[in-house]
Protein backbone atom coordinates (compact mmCIF):
# COMPACT_ATOMS: atom_id res chain seq x y z
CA UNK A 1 -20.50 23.75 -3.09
CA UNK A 2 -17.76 23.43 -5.75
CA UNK A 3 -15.56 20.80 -4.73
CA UNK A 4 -12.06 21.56 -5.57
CA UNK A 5 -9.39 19.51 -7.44
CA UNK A 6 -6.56 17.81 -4.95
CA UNK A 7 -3.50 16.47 -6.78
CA UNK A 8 -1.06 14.31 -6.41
CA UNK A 9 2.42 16.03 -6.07
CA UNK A 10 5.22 13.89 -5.79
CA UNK A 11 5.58 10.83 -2.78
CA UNK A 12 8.69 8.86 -1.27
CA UNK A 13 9.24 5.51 0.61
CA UNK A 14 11.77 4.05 2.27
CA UNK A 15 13.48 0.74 1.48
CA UNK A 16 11.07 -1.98 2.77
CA UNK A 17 13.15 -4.71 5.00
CA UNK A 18 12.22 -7.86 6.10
CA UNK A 19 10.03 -8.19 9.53
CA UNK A 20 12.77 -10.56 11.49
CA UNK A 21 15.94 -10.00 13.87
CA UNK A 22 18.48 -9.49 11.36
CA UNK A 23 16.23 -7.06 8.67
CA UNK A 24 16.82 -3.47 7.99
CA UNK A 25 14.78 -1.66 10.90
CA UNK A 26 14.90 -4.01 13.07
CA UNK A 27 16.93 -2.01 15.68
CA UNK A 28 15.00 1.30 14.40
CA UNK A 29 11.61 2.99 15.55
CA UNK A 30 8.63 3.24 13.72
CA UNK A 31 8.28 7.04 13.95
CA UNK A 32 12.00 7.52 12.65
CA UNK A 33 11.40 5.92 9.77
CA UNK A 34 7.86 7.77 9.08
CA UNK A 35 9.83 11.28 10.23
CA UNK A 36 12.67 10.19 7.03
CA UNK A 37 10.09 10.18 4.44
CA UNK A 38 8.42 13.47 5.81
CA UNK A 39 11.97 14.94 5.76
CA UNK A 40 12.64 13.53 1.79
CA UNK A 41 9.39 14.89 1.07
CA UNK A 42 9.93 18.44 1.87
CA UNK A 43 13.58 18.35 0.97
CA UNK A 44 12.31 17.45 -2.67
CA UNK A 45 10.33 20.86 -2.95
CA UNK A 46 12.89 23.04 -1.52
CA UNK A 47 10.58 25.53 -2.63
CA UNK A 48 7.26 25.00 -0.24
CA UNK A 49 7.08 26.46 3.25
CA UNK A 50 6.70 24.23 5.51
CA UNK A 51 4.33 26.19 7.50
CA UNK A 52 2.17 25.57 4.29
CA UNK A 53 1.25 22.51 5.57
CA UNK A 54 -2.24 22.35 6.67
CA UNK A 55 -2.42 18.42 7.93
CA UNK A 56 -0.21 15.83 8.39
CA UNK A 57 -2.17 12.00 8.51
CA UNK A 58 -0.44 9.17 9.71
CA UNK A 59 -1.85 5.60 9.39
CA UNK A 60 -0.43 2.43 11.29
CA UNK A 61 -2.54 -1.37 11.71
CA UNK A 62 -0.62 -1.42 14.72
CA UNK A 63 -1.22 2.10 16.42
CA UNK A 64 1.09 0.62 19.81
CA UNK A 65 4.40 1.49 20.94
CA UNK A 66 6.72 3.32 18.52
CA UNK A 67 4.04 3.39 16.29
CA UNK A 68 1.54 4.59 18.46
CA UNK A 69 1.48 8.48 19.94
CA UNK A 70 -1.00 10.30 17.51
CA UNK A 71 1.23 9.11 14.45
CA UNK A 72 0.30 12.10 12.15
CA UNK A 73 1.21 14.55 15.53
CA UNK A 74 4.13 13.45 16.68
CA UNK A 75 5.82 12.44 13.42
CA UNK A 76 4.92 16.02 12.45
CA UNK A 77 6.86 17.51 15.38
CA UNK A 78 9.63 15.13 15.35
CA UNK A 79 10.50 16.19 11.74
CA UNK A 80 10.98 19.40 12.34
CA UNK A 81 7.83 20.90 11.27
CA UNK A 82 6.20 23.78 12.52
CA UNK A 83 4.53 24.11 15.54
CA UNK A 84 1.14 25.11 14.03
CA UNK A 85 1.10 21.73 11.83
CA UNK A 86 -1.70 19.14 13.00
CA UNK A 87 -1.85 15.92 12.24
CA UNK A 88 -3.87 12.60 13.65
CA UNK A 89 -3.58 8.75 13.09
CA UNK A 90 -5.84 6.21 11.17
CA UNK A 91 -6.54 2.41 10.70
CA UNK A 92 -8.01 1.13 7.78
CA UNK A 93 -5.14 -1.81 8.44
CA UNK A 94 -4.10 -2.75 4.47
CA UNK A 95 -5.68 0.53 3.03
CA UNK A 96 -4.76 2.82 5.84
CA UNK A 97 -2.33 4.59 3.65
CA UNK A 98 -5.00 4.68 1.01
CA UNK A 99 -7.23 6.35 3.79
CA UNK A 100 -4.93 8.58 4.71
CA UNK A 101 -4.76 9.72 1.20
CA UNK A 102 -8.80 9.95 0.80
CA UNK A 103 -9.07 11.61 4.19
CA UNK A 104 -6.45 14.12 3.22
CA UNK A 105 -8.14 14.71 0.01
CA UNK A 106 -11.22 15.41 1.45
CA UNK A 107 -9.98 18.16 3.38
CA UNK A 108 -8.58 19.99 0.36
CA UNK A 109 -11.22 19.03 -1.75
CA UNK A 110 -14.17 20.78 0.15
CA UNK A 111 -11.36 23.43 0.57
CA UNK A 112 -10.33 23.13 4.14
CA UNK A 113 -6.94 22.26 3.61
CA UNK A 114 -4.99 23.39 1.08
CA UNK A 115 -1.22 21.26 1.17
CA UNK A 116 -1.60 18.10 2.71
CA UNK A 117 1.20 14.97 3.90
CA UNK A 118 -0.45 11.46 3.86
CA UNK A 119 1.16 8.52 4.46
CA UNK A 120 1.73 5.18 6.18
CA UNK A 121 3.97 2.99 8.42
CA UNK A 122 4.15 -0.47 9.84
CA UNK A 123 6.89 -1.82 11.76
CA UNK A 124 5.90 -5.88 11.57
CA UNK A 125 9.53 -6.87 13.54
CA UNK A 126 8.57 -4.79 16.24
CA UNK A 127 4.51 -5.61 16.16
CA UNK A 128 3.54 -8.83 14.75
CA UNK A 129 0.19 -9.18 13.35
CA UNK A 130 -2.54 -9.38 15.75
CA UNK A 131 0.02 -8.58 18.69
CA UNK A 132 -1.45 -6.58 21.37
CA UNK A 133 -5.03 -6.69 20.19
CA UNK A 134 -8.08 -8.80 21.73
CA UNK A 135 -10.49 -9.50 19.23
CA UNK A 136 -14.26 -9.36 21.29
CA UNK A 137 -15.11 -13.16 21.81
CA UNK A 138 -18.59 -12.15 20.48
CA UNK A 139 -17.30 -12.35 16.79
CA UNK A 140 -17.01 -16.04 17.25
CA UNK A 141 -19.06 -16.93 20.29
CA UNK A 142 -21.79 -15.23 18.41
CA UNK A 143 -21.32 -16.64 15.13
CA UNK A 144 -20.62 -13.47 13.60
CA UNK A 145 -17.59 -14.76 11.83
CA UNK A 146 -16.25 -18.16 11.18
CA UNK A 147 -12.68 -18.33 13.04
CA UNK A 148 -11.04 -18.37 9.85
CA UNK A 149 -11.86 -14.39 9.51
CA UNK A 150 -8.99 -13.79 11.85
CA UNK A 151 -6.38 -15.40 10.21
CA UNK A 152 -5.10 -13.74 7.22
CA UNK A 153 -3.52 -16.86 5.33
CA UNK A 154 -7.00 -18.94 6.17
CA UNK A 155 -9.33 -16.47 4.48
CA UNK A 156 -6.96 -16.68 1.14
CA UNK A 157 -6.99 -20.69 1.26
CA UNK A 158 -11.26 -20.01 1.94
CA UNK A 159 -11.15 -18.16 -1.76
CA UNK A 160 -9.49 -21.00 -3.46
CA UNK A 161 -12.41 -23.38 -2.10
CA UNK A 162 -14.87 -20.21 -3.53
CA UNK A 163 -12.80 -20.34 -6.62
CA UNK A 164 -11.75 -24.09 -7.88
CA UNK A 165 -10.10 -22.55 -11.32
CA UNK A 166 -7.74 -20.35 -9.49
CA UNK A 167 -5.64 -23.21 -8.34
CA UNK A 168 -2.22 -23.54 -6.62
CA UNK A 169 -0.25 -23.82 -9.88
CA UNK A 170 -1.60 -20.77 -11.52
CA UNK A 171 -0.73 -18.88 -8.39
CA UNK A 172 2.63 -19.85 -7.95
CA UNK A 173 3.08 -18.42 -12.00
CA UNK A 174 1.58 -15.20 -10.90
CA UNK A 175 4.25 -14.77 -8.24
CA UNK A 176 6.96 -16.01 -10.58
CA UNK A 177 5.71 -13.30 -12.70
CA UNK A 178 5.30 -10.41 -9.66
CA UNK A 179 9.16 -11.54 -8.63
CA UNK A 180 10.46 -11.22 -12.59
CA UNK A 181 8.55 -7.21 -12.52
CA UNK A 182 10.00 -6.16 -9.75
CA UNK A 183 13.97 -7.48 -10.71
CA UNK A 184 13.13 -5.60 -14.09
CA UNK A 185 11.40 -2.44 -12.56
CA UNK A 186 15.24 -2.28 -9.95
CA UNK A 187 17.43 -3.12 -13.12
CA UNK A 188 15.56 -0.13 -15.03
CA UNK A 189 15.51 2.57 -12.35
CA UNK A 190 11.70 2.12 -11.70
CA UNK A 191 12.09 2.41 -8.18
CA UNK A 192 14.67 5.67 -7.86
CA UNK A 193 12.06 8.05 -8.42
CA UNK A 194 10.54 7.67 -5.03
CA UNK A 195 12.89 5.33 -2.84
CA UNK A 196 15.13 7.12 -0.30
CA UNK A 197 17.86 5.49 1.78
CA UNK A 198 17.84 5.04 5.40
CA UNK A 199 20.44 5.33 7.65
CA UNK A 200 19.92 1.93 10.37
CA UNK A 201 21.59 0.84 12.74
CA UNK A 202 22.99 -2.71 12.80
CA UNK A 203 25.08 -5.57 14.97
CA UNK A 204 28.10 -4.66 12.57
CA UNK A 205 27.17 -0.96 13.18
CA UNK A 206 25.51 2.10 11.18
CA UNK A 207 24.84 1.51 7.45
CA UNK A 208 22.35 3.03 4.75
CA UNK A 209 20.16 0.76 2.91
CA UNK A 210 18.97 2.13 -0.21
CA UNK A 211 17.09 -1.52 -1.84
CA UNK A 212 14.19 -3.39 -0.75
CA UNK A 213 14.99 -6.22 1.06
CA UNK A 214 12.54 -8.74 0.09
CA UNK A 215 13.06 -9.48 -3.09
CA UNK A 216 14.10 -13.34 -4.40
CA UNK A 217 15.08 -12.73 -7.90
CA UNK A 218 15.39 -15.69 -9.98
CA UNK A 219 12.62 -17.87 -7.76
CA UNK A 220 11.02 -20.22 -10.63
CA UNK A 221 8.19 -22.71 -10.32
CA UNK A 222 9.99 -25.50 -8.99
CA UNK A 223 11.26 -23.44 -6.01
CA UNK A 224 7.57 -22.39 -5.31
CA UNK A 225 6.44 -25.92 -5.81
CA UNK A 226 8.68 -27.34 -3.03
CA UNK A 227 6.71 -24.78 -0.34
CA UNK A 228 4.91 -26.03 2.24
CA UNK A 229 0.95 -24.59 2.98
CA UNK A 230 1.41 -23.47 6.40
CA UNK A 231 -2.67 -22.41 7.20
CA UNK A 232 -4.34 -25.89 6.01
CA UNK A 233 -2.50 -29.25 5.21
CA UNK A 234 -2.71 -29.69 1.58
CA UNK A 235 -3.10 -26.33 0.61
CA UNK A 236 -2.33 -24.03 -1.67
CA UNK A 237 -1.48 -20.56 -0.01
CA UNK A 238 2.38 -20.24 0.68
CA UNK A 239 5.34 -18.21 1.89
CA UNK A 240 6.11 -17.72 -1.90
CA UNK A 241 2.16 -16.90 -3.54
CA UNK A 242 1.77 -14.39 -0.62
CA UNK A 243 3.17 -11.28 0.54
CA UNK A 244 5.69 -11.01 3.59
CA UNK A 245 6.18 -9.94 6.54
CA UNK A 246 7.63 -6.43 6.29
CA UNK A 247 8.46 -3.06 7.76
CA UNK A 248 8.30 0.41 5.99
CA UNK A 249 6.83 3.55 5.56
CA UNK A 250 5.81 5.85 2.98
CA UNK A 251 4.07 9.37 1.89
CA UNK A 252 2.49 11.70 -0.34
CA UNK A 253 2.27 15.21 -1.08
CA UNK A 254 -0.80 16.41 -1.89
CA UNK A 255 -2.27 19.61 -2.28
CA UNK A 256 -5.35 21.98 -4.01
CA UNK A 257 -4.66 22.19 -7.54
CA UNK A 258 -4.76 26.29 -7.94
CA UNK A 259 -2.09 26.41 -4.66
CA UNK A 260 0.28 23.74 -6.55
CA UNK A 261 0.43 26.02 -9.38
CA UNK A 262 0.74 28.73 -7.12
CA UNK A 263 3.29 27.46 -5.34
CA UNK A 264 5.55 25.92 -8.42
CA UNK A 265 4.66 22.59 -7.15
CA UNK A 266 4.42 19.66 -9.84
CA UNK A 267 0.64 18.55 -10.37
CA UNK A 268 1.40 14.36 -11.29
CA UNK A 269 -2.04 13.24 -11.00
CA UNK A 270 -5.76 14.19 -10.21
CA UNK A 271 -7.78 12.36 -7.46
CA UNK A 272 -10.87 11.89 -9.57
CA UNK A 273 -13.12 8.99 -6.68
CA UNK A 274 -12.76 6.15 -4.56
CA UNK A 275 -14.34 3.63 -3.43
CA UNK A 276 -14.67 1.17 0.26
CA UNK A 277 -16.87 -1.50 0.59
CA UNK A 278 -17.44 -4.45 3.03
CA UNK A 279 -17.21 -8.20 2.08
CA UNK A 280 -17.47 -11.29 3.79
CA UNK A 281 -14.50 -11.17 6.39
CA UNK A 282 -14.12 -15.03 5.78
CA UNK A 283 -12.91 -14.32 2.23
CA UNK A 284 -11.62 -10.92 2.83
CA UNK A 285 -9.41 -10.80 -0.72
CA UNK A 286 -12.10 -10.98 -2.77
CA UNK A 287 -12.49 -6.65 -1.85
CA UNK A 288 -10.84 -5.25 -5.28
CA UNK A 289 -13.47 -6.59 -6.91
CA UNK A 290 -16.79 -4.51 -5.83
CA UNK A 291 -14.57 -2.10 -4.69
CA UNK A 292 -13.72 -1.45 -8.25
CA UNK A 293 -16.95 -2.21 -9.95
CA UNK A 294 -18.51 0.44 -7.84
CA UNK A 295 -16.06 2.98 -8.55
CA UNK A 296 -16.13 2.16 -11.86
CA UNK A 297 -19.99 2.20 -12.05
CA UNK A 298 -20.29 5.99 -10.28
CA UNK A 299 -17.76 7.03 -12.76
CA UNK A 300 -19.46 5.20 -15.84
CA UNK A 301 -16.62 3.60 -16.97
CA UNK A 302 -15.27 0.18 -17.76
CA UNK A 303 -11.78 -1.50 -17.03
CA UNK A 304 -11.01 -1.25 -20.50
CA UNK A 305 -10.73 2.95 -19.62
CA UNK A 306 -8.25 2.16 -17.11
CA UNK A 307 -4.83 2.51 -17.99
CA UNK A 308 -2.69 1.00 -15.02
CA UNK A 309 -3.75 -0.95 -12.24
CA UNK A 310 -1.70 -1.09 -8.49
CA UNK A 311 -2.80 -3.86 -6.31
CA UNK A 312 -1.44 -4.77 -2.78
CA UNK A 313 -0.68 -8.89 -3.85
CA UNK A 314 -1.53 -9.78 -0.32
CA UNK A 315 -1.86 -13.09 -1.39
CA UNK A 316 -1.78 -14.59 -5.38
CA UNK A 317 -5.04 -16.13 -5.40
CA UNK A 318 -6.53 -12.21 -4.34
CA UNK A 319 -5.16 -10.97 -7.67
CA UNK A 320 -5.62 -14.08 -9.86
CA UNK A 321 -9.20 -13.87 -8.99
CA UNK A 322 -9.68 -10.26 -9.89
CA UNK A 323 -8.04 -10.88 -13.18
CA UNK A 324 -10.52 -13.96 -14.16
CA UNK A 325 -13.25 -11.51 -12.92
CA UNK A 326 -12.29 -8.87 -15.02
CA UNK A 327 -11.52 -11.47 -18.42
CA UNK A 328 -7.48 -10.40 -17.90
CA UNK A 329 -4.91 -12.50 -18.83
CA UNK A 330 -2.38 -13.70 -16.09
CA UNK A 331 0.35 -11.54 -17.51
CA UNK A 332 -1.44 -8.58 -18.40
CA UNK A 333 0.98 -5.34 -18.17
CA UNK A 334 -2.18 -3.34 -16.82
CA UNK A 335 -2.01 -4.65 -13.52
CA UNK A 336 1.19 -4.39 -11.49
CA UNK A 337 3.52 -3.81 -14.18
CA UNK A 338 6.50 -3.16 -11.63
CA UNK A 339 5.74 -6.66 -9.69
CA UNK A 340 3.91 -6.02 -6.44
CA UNK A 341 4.37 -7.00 -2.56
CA UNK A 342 4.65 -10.71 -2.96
CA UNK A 343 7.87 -9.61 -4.10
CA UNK A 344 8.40 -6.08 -2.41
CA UNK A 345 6.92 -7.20 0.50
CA UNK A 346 3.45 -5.71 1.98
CA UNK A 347 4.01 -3.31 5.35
CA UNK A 348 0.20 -3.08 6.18
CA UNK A 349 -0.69 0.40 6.34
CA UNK A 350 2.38 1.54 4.28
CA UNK A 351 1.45 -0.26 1.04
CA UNK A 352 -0.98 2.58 -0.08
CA UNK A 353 1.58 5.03 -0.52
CA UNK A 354 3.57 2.77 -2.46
CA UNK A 355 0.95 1.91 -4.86
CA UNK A 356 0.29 5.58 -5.11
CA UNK A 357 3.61 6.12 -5.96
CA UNK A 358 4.48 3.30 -8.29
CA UNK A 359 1.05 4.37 -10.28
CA UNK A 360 2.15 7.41 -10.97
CA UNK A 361 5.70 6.68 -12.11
CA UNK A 362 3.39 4.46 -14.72
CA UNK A 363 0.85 7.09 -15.98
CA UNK A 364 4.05 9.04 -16.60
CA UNK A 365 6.10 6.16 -18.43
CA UNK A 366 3.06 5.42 -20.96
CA UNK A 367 2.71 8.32 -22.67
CA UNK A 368 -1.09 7.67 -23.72
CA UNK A 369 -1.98 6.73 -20.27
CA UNK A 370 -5.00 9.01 -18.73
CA UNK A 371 -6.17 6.78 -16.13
CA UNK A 372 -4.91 4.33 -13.21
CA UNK A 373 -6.50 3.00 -10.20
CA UNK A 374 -5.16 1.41 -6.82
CA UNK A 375 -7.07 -1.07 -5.13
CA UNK A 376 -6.17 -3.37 -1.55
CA UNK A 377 -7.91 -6.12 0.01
CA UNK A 378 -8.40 -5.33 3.36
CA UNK A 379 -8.47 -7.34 6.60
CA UNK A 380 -12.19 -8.28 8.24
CA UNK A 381 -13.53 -7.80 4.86
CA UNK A 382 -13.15 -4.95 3.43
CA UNK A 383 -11.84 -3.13 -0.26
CA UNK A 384 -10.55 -0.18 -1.37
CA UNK A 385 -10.01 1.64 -4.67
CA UNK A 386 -9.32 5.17 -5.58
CA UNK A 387 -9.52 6.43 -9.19
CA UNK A 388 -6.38 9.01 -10.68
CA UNK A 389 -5.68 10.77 -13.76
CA UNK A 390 -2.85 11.78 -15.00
CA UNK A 391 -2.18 15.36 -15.33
């Protein structure tokens, strides 16, 4: 069978806020704020049906309460859709927006689907990681995993012992650096292309936010160095080398390339491969890596062919790491070149979409650019990378 070619069409977000009592969304539902970028989405391409929709694929880590009634179903209905729109849920937790993506191209790739929503939300005020889940005492009791698999902020300090030269200080630079990229990407209009406001609802009453919360412009090294290592005394993980806690959501358009120009719709970028693998679950961040060694390998090509890299920054010493691997320097402009989430902030399941997106504004903004990847770490041991070109 021919498979067919599924682009990339255009893809909003919404502001991301901060996961505490006082952020953006914290008196707002998960499924609103998956239902605004649906809305954005279609309002952008006034000129597709909506009943051309064939699928609409939700992904949330936390698939409980307001984020968890079929996602990809019920966001589909509350937004107004049609009636005769699908849609289901995932969990690929960090890379369930990425999944949603693959999934979704899939479908229109062995030519099942032809127009296709993906995206991804996480609501971190309202579900806390690890909050209304019981991991099976076997994974422990068993010695299937060391205890230190289940704690996010443990497995990055377990890299730094696998990886002595990526040490605290270098870290702390790389997130002075992600901060500094993502001031310059909101000064420049980086972000405008695929940001929506949200209306929210606050103590002092309604308001729209239209910027990402998170952000701490002008945080140097000797802010960073006064941090404290909250998951091992001594340490060198912190609240300013990782990402945060945060709540957003995000999606794509995608659709068969022969219906986009069919429809008038604007073909960004191809989906060429991608690529999940497994890793140890005690050093979980160490996923890009295969994950894009194997892509790379089934598509024979080397990094040097790659034109932009997106990666999730779930923690510094994740992305220093893959940069020594790869013989890049720490301030190479071919990874992240718009900052990432330890500045943005990391949703969980949302942060695929915004990779997506922020990849594609870069393709676009290089004009000899053919290629660009995005690539997560993902929790339990996992990695993810998918492989675009720009069209």
């Amino acid at each position: 069978m021919q498979l067919r070619d599924t682009v990339y069409v255009d893809g909003v977000r919404l502001p991301i806020g901060r996961a505490r009592d006082d952020g953006y969304y914290a008196h707002t539902r998960a499924d609103d704020m998956a239902v605004r970028t649906i809305r954005a989405l279609l309002a952008r391409q006034p000129g597709l049906d909506p009943a051309r929709i064939d699928d609409n694929v939700w992904a949330a880590t936390a698939q409980v309460g307001d984020q968890g009634l079929t996602m990809g179903r019920s966001t589909a209905v509350l937004a107004g859709l049609p009636k005769s729109v699908p849609g289901y849920a995932v969990d690929r937790m960090c890379a369930g927006a990425l999944t949603s993506i693959t999934n979704a191209a899939n479908a229109i790739r062995v030519g099942a689907q032809q127009v296709v929503i993906a995206g991804g939300v996480e609501h971190m005020g309202h579900h806390p990681m690890g909050e209304d889940i019981e991991p099976n005492p076997r994974f422990v009791a068993e010695s299937l995993v060391d205890p230190s698999a289940l704690v996010m902020g443990t497995t990055a300090e377990n890299l730094h012992d696998e990886w002595p030269t990526v040490t605290r200080e270098r870290c702390d630079e790389y997130a002075v650096i992600s901060q500094e990229r993502v001031a310059k990407a909101q000064t420049e209009g980086v972000f405008e292309g695929h940001v929506v406001p949200m209306t929210v609802w606050s103590e002092d009453g309604w308001r729209v936010v239209t910027d990402d919360e998170h952000p701490r412009p002008g945080t140097t090294l000797e802010d960073l160095a006064k941090l404290q290592t909250p998951f091992r005394a001594g340490g060198r993980v912190t609240a300013g080398n990782a990402a945060g806690l945060n709540d957003g959501a995000g999606a794509v358009l995608l659709a068969d390339a022969s219906v986009a120009a069919e429809l008038g719709l604007p073909a960004r970028m191809r989906l060429v491969d991608y690529a999940f693998v497994g890793v140890e679950p005690e050093t979980m961040g160490r996923g890009p890596i295969p994950a894009t060694e194997r892509l790379l390998d089934r598509n024979s090509m080397t990094l040097d062919e790659i034109d932009v890299v997106e990666m999730n920054e779930a923690f510094a010493v994740q992305c220093v790491g893959f940069l020594d691997h790869f013989g890049l320097p720490l301030d190479t402009d071919k990874v992240n070149p718009y900052g990432g989430a330890i500045a943005l902030g990391h949703p969980l399941a949302m942060s695929g979409a915004r990779l997506t997106q922020q990849l594609a504004h870069a393709l676009h903004a290089r004009p000899d650019a053919r290629y660009g990847m995005t690539t997560l770490c993902v929790g339990l041991g996992m990695g993810a990378a998918v492989l675009w070109e720009k069209l």
